[in-house]
Protein backbone atom coordinates (compact mmCIF):
# COMPACT_ATOMS: atom_id res chain seq x y z
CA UNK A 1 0.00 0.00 0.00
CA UNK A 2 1.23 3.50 -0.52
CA UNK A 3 -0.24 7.35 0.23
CA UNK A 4 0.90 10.56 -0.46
CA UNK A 5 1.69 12.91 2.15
CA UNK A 6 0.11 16.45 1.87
CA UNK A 7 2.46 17.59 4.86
CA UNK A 8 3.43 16.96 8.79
CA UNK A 9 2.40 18.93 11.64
CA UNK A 10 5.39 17.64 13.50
CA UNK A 11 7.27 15.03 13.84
CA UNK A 12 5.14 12.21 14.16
CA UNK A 13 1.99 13.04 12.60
CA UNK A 14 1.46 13.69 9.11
CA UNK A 15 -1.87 14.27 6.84
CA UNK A 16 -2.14 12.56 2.95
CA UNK A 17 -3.89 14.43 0.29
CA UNK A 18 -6.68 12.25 1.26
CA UNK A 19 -7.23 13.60 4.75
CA UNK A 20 -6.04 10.42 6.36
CA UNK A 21 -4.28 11.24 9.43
CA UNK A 22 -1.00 9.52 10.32
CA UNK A 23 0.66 9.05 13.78
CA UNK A 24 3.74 7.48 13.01
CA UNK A 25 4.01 4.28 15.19
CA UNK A 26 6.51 3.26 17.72
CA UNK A 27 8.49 7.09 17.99
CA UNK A 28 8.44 10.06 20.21
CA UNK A 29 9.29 13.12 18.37
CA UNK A 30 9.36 16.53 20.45
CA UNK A 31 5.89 18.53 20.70
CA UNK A 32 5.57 21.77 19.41
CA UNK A 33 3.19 23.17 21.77
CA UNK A 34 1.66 21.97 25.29
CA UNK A 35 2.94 21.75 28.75
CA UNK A 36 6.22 19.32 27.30
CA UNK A 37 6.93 21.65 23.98
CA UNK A 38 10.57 21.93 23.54
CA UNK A 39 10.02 23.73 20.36
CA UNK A 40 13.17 24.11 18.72
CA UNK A 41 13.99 20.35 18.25
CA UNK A 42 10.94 19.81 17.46
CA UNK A 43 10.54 22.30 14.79
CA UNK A 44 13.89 20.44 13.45
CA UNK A 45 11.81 17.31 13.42
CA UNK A 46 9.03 18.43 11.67
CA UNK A 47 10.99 20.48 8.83
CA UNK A 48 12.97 16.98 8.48
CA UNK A 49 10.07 15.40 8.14
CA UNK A 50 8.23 17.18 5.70
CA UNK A 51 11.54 17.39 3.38
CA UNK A 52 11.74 13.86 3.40
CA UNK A 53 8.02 12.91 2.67
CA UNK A 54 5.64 16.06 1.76
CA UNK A 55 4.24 15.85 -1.60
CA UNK A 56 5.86 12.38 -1.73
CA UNK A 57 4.23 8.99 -2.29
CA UNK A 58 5.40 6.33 0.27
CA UNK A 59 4.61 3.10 1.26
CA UNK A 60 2.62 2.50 4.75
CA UNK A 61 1.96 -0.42 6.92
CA UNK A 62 -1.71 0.18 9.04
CA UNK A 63 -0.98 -0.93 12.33
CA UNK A 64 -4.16 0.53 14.55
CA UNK A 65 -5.93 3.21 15.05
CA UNK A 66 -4.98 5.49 18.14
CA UNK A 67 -7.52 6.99 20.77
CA UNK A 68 -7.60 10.49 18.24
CA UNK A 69 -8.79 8.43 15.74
CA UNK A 70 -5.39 8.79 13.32
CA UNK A 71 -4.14 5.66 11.49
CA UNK A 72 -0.91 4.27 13.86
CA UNK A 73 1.21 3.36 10.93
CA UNK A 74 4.83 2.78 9.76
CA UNK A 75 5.77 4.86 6.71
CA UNK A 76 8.74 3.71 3.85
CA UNK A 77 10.35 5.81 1.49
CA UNK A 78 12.76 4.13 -1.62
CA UNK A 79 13.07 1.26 1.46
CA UNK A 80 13.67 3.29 4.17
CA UNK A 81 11.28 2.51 7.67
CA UNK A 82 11.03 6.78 7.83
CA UNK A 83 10.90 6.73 11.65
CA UNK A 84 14.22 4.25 12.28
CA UNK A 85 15.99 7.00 10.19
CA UNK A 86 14.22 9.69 12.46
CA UNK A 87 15.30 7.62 15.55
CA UNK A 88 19.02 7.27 14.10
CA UNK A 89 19.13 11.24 13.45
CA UNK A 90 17.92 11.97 16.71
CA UNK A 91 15.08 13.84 15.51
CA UNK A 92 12.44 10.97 17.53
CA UNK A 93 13.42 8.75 19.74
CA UNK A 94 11.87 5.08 20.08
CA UNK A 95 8.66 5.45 22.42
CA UNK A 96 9.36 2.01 24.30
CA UNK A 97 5.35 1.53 25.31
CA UNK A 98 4.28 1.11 21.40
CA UNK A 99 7.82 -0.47 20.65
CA UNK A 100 6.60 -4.03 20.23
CA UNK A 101 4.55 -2.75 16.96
CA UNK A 102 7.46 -2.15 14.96
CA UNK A 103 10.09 -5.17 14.59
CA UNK A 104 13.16 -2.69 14.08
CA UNK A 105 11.85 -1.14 17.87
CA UNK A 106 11.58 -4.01 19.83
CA UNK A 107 14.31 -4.58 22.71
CA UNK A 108 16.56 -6.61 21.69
């Protein structure tokens, strides 16, 4: 299966062109805003983000759905799991709770 990615709010949520909402499964990125924003990194997230995969079709994996109602998914670009290359940039970091959905995540 594959979308395209209209853009990301930040830097572990994106939107497709279809409206789909995506909360990209087993990372952490920084938030933007809220009580825990730490807004610098995680503006670096987010611009990474949407570089890599705005306006770009990519290949996702459905996992669940989350208590927002977004599709929990893992996205690919040319063969690249996007959020193990966010995780090995430091822009995310693995969120251990969801780890066991993603096979690259899991403790080893």
């Amino acid at each position: 299966m594959s979308v395209v990615i209209k853009n990301c709010h930040d830097g572990d949520t994106c939107t497709t062109i279809t409206g789909e909402k995506i909360r990209l499964a087993c990372i952490d990125a920084p938030e933007l805003k809220g009580k825990k924003a730490d807004p610098i990194p995680a503006k670096a997230a987010r611009d990474y983000l949407n570089d890599l995969v705005a306006g770009e079709i990519v290949g996702i994996r459905r996992i669940t759905k989350d208590r927002y109602g977004r599709t929990v998914a893992e996205l690919s670009k040319n063969g690249i799991n996007i959020q193990e290359r966010l995780v090995a940039l430091g822009f995310a970091k693995i969120f251990t709770r969801y780890a066991n959905q993603c096979d690259w995540a899991k403790p080893t």
